[in-house]
C-alpha atoms as a PDB file:
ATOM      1  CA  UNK A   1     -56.342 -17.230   7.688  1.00  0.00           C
ATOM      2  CA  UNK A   2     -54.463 -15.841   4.745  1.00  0.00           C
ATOM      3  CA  UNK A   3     -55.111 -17.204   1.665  1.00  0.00           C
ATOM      4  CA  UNK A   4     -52.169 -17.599  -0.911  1.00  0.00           C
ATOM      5  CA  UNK A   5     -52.521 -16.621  -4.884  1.00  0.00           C
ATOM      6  CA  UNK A   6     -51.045 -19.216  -7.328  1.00  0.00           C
ATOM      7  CA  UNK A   7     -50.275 -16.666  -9.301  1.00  0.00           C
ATOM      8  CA  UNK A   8     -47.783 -14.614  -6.583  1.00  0.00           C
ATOM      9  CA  UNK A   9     -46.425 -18.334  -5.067  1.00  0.00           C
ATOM     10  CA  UNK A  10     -45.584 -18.852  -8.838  1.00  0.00           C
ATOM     11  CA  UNK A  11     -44.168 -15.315  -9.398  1.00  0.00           C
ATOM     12  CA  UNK A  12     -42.130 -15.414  -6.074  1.00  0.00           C
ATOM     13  CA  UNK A  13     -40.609 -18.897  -7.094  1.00  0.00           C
ATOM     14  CA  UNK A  14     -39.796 -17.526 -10.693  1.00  0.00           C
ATOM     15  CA  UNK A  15     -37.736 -14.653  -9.414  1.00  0.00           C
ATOM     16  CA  UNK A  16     -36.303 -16.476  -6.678  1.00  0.00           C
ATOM     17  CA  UNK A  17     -35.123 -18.825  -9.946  1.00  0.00           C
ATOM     18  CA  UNK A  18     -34.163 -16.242 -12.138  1.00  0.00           C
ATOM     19  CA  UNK A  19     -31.855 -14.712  -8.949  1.00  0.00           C
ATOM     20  CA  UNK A  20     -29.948 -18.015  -8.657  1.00  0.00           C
ATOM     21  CA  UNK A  21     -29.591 -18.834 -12.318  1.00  0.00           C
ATOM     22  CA  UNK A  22     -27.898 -15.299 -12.816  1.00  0.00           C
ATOM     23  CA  UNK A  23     -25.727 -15.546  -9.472  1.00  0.00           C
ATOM     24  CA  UNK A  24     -24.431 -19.422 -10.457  1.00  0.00           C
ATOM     25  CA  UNK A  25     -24.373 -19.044 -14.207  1.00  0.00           C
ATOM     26  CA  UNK A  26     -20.613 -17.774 -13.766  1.00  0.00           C
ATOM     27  CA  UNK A  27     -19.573 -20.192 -11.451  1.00  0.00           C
ATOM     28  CA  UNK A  28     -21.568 -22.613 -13.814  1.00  0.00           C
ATOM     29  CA  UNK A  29     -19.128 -21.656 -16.284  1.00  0.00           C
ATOM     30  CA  UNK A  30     -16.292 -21.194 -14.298  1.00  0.00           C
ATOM     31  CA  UNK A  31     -16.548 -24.913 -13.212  1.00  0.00           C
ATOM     32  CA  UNK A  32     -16.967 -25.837 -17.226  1.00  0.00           C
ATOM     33  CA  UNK A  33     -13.822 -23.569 -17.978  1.00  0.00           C
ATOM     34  CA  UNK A  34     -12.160 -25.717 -15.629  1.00  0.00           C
ATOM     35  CA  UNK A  35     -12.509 -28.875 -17.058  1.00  0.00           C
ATOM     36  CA  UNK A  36     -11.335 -28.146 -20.546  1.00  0.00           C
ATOM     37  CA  UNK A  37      -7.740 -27.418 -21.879  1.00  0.00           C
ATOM     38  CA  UNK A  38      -6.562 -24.006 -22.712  1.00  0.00           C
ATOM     39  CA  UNK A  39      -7.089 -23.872 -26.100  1.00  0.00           C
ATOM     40  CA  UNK A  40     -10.624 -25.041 -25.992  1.00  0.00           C
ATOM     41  CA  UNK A  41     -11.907 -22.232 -23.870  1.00  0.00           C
ATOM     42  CA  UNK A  42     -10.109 -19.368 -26.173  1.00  0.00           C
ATOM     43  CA  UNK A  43     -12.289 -20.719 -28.978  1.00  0.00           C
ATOM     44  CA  UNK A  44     -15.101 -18.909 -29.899  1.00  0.00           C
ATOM     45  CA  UNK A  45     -17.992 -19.770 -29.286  1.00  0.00           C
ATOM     46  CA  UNK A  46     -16.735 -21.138 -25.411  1.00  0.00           C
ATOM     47  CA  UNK A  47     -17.579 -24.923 -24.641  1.00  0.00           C
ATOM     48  CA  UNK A  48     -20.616 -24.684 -22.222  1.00  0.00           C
ATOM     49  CA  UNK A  49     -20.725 -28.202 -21.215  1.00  0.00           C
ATOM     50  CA  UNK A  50     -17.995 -29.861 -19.218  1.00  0.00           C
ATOM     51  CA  UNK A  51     -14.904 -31.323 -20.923  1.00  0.00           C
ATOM     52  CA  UNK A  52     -12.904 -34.803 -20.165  1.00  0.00           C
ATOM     53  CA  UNK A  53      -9.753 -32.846 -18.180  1.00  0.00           C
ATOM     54  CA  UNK A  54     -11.125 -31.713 -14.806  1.00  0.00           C
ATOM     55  CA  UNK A  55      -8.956 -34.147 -12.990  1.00  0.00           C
ATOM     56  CA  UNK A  56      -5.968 -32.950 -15.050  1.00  0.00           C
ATOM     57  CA  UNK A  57      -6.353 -29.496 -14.970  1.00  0.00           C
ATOM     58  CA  UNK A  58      -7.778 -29.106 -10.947  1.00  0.00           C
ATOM     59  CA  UNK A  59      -4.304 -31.706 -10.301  1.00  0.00           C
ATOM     60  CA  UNK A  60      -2.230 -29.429 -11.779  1.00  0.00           C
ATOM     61  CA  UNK A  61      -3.466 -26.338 -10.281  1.00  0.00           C
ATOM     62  CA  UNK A  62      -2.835 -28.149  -6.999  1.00  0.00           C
ATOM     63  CA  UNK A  63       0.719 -29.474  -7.134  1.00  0.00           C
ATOM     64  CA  UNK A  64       1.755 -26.097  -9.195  1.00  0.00           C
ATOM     65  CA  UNK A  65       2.310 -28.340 -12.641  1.00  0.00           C
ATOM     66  CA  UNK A  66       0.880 -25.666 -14.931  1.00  0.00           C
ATOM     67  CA  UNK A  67       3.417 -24.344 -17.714  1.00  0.00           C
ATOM     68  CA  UNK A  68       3.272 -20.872 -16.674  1.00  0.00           C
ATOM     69  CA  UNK A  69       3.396 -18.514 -19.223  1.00  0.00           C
ATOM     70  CA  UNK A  70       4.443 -15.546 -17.157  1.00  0.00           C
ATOM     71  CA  UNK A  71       2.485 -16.177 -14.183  1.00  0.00           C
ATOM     72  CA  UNK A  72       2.287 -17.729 -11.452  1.00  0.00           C
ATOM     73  CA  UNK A  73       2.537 -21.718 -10.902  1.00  0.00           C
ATOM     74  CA  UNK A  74       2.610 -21.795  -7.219  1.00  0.00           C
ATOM     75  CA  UNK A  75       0.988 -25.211  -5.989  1.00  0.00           C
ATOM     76  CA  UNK A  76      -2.777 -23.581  -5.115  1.00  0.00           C
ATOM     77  CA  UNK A  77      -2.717 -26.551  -2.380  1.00  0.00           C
ATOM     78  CA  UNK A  78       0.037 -24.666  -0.829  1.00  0.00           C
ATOM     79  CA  UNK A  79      -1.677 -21.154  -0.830  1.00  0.00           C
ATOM     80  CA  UNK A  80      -5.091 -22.625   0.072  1.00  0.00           C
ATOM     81  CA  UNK A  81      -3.483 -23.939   3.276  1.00  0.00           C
ATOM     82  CA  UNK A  82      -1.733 -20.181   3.636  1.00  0.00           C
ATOM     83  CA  UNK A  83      -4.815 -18.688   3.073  1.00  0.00           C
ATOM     84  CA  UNK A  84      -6.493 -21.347   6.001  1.00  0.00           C
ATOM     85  CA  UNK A  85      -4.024 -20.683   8.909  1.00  0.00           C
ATOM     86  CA  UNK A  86      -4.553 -16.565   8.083  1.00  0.00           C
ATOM     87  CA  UNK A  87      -8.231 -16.778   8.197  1.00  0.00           C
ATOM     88  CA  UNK A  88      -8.178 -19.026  11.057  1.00  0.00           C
ATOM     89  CA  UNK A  89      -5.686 -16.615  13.238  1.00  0.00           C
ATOM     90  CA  UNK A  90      -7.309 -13.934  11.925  1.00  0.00           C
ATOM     91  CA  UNK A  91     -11.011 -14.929  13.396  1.00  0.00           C
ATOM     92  CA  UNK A  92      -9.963 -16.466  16.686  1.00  0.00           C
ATOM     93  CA  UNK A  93      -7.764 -13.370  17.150  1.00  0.00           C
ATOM     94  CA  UNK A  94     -10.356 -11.201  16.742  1.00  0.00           C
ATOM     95  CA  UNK A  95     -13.026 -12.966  18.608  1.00  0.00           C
ATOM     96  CA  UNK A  96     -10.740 -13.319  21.693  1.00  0.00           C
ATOM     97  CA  UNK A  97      -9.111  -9.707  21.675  1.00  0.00           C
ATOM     98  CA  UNK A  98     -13.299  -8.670  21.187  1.00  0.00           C
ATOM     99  CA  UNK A  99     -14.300 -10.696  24.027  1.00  0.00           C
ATOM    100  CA  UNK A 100     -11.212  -9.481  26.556  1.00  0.00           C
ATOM    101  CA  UNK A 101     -11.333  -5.870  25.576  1.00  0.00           C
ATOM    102  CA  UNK A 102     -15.597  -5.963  25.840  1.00  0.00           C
ATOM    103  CA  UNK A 103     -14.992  -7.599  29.054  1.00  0.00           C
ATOM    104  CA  UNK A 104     -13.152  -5.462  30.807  1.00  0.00           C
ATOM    105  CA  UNK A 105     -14.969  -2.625  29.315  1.00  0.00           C
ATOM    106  CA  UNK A 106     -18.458  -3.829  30.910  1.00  0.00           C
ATOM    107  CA  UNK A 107     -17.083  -5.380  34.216  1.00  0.00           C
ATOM    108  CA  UNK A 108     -13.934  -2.993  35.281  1.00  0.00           C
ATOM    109  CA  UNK A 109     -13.987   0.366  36.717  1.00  0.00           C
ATOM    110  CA  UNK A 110     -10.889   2.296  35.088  1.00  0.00           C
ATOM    111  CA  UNK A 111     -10.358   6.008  34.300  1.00  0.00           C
ATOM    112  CA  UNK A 112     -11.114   7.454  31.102  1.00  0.00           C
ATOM    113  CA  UNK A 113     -13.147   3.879  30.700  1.00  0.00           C
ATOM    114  CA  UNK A 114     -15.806   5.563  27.892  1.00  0.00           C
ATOM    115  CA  UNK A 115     -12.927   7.448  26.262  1.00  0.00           C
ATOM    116  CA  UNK A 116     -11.167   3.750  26.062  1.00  0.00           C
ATOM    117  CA  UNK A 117     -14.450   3.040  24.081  1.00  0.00           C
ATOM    118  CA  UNK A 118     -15.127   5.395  22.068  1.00  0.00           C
ATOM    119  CA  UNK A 119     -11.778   5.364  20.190  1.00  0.00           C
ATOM    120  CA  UNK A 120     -11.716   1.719  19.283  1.00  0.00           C
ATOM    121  CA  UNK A 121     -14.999   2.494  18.035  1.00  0.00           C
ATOM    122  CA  UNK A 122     -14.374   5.454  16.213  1.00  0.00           C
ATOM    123  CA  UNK A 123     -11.335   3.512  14.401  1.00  0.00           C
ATOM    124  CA  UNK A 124     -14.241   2.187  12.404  1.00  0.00           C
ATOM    125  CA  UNK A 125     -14.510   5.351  10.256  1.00  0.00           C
ATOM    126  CA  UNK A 126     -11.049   4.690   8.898  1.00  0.00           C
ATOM    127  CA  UNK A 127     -10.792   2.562   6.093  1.00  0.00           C
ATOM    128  CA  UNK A 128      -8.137  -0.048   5.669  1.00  0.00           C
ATOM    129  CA  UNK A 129      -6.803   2.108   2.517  1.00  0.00           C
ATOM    130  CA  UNK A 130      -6.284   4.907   5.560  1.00  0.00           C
ATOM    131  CA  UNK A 131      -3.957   3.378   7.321  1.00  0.00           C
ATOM    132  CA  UNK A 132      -2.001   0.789   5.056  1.00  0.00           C
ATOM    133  CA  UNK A 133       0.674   3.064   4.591  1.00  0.00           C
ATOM    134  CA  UNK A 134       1.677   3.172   7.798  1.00  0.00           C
ATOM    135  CA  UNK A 135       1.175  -0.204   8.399  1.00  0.00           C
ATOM    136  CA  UNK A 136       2.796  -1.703   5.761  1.00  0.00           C
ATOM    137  CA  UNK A 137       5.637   1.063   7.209  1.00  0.00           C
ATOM    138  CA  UNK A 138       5.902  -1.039  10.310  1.00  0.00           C
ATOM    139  CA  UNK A 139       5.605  -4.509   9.423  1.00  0.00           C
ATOM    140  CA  UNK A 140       8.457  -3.977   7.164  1.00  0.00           C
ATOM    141  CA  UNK A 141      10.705  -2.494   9.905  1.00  0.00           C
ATOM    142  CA  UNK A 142       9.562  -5.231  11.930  1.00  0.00           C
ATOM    143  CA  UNK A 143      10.912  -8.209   9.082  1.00  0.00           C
ATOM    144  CA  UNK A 144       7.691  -9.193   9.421  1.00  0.00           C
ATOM    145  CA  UNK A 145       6.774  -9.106   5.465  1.00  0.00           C
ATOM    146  CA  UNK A 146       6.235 -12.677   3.950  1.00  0.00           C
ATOM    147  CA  UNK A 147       5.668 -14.283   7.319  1.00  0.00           C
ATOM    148  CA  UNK A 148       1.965 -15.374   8.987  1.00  0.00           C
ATOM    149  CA  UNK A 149       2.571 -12.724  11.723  1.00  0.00           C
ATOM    150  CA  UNK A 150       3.141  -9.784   8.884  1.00  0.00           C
ATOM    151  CA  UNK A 151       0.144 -11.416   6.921  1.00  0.00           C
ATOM    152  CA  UNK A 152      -2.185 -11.888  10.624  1.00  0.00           C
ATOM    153  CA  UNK A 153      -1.353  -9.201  13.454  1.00  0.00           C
ATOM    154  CA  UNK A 154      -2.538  -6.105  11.502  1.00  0.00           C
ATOM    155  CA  UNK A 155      -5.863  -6.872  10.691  1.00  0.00           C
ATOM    156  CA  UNK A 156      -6.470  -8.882  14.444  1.00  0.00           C
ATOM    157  CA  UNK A 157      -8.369  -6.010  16.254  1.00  0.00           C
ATOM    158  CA  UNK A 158     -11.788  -5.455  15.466  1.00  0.00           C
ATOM    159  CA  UNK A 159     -13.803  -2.618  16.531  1.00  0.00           C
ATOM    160  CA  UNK A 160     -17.213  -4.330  15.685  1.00  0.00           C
ATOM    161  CA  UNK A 161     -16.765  -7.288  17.323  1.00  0.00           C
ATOM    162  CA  UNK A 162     -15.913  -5.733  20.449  1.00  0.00           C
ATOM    163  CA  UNK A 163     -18.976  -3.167  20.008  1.00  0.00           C
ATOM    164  CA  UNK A 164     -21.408  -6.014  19.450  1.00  0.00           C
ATOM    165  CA  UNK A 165     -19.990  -8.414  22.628  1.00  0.00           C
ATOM    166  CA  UNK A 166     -20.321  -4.980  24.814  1.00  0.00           C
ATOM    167  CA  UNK A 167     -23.652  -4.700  23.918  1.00  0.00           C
ATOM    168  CA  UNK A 168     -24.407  -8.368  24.427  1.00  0.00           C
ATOM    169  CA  UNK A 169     -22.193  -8.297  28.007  1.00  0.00           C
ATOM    170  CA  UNK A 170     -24.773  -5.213  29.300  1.00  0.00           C
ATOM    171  CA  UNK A 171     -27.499  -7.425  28.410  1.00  0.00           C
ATOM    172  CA  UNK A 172     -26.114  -9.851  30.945  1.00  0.00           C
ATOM    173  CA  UNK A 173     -29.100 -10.047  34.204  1.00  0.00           C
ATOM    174  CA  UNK A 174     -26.740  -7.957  37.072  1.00  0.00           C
ATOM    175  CA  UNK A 175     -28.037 -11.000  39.178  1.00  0.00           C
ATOM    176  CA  UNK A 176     -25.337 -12.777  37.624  1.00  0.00           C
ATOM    177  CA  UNK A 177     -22.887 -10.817  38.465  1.00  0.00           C
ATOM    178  CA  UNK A 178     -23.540 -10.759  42.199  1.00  0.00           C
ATOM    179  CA  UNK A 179     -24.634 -14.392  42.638  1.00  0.00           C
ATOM    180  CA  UNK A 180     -20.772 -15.367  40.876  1.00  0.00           C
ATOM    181  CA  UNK A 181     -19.338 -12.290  43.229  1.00  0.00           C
ATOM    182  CA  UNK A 182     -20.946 -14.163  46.295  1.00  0.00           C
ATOM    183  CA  UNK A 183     -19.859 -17.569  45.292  1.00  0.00           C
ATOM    184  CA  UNK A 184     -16.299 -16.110  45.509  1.00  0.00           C
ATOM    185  CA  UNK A 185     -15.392 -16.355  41.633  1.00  0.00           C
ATOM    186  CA  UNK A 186     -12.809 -14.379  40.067  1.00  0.00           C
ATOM    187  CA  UNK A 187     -13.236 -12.163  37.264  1.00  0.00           C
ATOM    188  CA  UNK A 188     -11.851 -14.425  34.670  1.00  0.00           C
ATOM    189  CA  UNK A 189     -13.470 -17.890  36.150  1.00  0.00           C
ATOM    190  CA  UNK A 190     -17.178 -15.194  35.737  1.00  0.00           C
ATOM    191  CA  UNK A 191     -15.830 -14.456  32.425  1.00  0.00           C
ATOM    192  CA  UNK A 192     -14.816 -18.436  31.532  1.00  0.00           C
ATOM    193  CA  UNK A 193     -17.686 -19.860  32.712  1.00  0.00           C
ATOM    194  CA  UNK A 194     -20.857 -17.643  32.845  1.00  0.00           C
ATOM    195  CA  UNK A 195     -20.089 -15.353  29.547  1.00  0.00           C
ATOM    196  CA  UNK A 196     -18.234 -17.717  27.179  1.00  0.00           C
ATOM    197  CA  UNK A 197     -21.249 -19.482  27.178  1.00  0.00           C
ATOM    198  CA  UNK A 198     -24.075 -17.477  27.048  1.00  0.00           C
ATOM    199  CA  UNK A 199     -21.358 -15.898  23.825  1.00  0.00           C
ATOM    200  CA  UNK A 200     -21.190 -19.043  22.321  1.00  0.00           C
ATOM    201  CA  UNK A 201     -24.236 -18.894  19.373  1.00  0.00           C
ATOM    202  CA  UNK A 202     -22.447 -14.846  18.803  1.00  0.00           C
ATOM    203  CA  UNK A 203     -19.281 -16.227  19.114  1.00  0.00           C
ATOM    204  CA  UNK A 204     -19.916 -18.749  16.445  1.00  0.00           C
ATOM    205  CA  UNK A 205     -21.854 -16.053  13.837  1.00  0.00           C
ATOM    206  CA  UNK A 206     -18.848 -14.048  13.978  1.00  0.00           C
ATOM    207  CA  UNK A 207     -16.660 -16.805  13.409  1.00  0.00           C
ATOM    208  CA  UNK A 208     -17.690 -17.504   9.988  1.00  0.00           C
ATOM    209  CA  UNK A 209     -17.856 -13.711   9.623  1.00  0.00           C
ATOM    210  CA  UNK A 210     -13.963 -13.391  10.453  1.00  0.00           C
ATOM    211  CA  UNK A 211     -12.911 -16.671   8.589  1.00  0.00           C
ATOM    212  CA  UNK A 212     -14.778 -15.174   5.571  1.00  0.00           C
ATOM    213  CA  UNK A 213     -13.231 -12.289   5.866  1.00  0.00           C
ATOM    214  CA  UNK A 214      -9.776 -13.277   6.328  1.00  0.00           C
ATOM    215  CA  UNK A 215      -9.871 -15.909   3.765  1.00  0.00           C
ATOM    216  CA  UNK A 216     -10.615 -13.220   0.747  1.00  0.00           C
ATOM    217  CA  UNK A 217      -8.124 -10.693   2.115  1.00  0.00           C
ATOM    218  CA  UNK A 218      -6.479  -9.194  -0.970  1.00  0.00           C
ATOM    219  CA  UNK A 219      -5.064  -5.683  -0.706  1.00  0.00           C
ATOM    220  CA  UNK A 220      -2.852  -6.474   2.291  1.00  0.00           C
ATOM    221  CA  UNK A 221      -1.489  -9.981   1.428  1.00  0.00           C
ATOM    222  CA  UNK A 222      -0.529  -8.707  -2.329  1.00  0.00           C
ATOM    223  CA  UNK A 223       1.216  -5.789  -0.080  1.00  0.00           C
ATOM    224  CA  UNK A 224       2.907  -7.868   2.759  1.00  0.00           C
ATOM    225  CA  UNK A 225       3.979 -10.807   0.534  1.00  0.00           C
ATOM    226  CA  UNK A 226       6.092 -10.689  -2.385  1.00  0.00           C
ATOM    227  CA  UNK A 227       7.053 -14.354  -2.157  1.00  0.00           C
ATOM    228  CA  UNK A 228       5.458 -17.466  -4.135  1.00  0.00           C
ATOM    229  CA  UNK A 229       5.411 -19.586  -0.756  1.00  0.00           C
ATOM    230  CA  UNK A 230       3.728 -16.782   1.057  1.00  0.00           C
ATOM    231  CA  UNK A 231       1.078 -16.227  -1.508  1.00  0.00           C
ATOM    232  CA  UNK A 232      -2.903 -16.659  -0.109  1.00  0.00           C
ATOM    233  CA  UNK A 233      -5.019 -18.106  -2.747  1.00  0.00           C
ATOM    234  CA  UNK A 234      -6.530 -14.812  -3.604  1.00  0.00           C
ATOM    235  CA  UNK A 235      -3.681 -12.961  -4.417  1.00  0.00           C
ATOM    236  CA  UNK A 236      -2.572 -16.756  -6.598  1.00  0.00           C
ATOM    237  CA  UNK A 237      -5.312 -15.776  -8.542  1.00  0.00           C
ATOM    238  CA  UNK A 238      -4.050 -12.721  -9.372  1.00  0.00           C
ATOM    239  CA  UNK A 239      -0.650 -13.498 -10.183  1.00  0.00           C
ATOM    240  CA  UNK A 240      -1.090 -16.589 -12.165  1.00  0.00           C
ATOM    241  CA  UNK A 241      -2.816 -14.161 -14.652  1.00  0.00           C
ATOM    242  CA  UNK A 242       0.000 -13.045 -16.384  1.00  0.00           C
ATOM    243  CA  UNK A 243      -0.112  -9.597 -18.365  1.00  0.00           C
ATOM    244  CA  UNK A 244       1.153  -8.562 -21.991  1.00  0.00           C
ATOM    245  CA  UNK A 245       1.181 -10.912 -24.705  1.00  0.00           C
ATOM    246  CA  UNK A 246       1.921 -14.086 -22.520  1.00  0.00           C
ATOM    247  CA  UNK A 247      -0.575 -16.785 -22.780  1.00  0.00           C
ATOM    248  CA  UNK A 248      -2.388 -17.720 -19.300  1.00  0.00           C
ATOM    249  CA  UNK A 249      -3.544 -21.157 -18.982  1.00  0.00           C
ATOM    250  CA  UNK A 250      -7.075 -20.135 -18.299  1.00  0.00           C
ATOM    251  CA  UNK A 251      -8.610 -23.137 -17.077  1.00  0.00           C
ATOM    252  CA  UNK A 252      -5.765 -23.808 -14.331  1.00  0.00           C
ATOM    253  CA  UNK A 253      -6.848 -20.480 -13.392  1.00  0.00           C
ATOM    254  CA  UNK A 254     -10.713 -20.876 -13.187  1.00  0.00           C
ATOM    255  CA  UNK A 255     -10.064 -24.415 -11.238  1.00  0.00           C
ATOM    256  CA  UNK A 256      -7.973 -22.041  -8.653  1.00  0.00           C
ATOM    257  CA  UNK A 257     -10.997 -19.985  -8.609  1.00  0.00           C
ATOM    258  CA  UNK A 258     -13.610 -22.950  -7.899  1.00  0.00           C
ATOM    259  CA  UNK A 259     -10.908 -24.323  -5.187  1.00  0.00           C
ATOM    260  CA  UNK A 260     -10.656 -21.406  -3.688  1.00  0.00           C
ATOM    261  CA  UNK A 261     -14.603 -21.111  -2.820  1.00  0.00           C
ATOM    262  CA  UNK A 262     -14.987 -24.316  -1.414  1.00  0.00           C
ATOM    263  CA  UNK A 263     -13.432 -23.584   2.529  1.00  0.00           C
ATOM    264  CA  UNK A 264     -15.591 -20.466   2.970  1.00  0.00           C
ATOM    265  CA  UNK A 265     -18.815 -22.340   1.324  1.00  0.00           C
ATOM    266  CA  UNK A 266     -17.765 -25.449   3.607  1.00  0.00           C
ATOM    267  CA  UNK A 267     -17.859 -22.960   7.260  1.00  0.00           C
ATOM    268  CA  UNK A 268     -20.936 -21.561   5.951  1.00  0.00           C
ATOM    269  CA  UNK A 269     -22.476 -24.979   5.192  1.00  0.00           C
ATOM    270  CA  UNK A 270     -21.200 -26.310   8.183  1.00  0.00           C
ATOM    271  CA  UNK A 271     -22.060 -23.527  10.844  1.00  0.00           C
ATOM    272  CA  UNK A 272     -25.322 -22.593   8.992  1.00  0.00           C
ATOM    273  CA  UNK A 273     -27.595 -23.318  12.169  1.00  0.00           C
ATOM    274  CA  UNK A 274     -24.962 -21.395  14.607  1.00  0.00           C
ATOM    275  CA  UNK A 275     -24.817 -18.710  12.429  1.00  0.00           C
ATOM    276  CA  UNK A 276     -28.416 -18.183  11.813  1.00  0.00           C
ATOM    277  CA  UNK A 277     -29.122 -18.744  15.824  1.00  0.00           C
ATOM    278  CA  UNK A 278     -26.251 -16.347  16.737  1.00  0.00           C
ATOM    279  CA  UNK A 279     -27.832 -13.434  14.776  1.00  0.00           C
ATOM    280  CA  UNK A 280     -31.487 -13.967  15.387  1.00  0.00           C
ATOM    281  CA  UNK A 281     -31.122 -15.544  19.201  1.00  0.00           C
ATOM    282  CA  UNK A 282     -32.750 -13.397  21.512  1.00  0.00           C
ATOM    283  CA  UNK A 283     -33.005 -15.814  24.500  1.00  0.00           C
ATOM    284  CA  UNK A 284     -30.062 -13.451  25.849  1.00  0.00           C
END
């Protein structure tokens, strides 16, 4: 039996405290920044309880009423739902091109089959900053700049995801594989209805990995989009801060920010079990 000390159950809780209070203290006050006027927060010392205008200022960051000032006033209702369709292609694109290219990796017999592998993996040592160029080379001759597709199809491969459903496709019994040979199904009905669901608990931790991941793109969107209606709620961030002497409307901004944790915070919230089982499952 092991025997707990008061002292180190009260010393874990207190840095476990401490840890939150210094990770939520700036949303704490991004949240308070929020729900004052413009002129309030610029005051010194800054309000640090809420104000009476949350429902005016996170209204106009929403329908785009803001005054400006130089930046941006792009409706952040608008971008959020820009930013929602790009993380959403962005995940199920990668999750399906993963699962068909680990597939066929596992369960065909082709030439050059390792090679195959081994360069989609290796295209992990290049960082995005790499390649941009030459991406953002193509997508322009394309016309593909300020559209979904310009904003989606470069970042839709993934060379992790399709390392980590190999590895969880060789972990598949073999009996499988003959007992769904001998019952006369195809390769894609096996694939369909033997691996999609033994995937489904991986399938669902990368899920929120992807959507997280698309949702706070920033160095391609502020690239590929140079249009107000094209804008992801990231990049609106950015370019409602306006630069030189112009005066930003601080608290539209800060209610942008707060908006624009809430879908990522809501996937995690709401796939928290799937997520958790997907990474730890090992009944695979």
């Amino acid at each position: 039996m092991v025997e707990r000390s008061p002292f180190l159950t009260f010393l874990a809780h207190a840095i476990m405290i401490i840890g939150v209070l210094i990770v939520a203290f700036p949303l704490y006050l991004a949240f308070v920044a929020s729900t004052h006027t413009a002129q309030e927060i610029v005051q010194a010392p800054m309000p640090l309880l809420p104000g009476n205008y949350m429902w005016e200022t996170y209204s106009k960051a929403l329908t785009g009423g803001g005054a400006g000032g130089g930046g941006s006033t792009a409706p952040v209702a608008h971008m959020m739902w820009v930013s929602f369709v790009t993380a959403m292609v962005i995940a199920i694109g990668k999750i399906t091109i993963s699962l068909l290219s680990a597939f066929a990796i596992v369960y065909f017999r082709f030439p050059f089959k390792t090679l195959f592998f081994w360069m989609i993996f290796v295209t992990l040592m290049l960082p995005v900053e790499v390649r941009i160029g030459p991406t953002y080379k193509v997508v322009a001759d394309l016309g593909m700049l300020n559209t979904y597709a310009g904003l989606t199809v470069p970042l839709i491969a993934s060379a992790t995801a399709t390392f980590l459903f190999r590895q969880f496709f060789m972990s598949v019994p073999d009996e499988l594989t003959e007992a769904s040979r001998m019952d006369g199904a195809s390769p894609m009905r096996f694939f369909f209805d033997i691996l999609l669901p033994l995937s489904k608990t991986s399938i669902a931790a990368l899920f929120v990995i992807q959507f997280i991941y698309g949702w706070n793109q920033y160095l391609w969107p502020l690239l590929a989009t140079t249009s107000e209606a094209m804008y992801p709620v990231v990049v609106g961030i950015k370019m409602m801060v306006a630069g030189g002497d112009s005066q930003n409307e601080w608290n539209v901004v800060m209610a942008t920010a707060i908006l624009a944790m809430l879908p990522p915070a809501a996937v995690v919230m709401l796939m928290q079990k799937w997520f958790v089982k997907g990474l730890v499952d090992t009944e695979k």
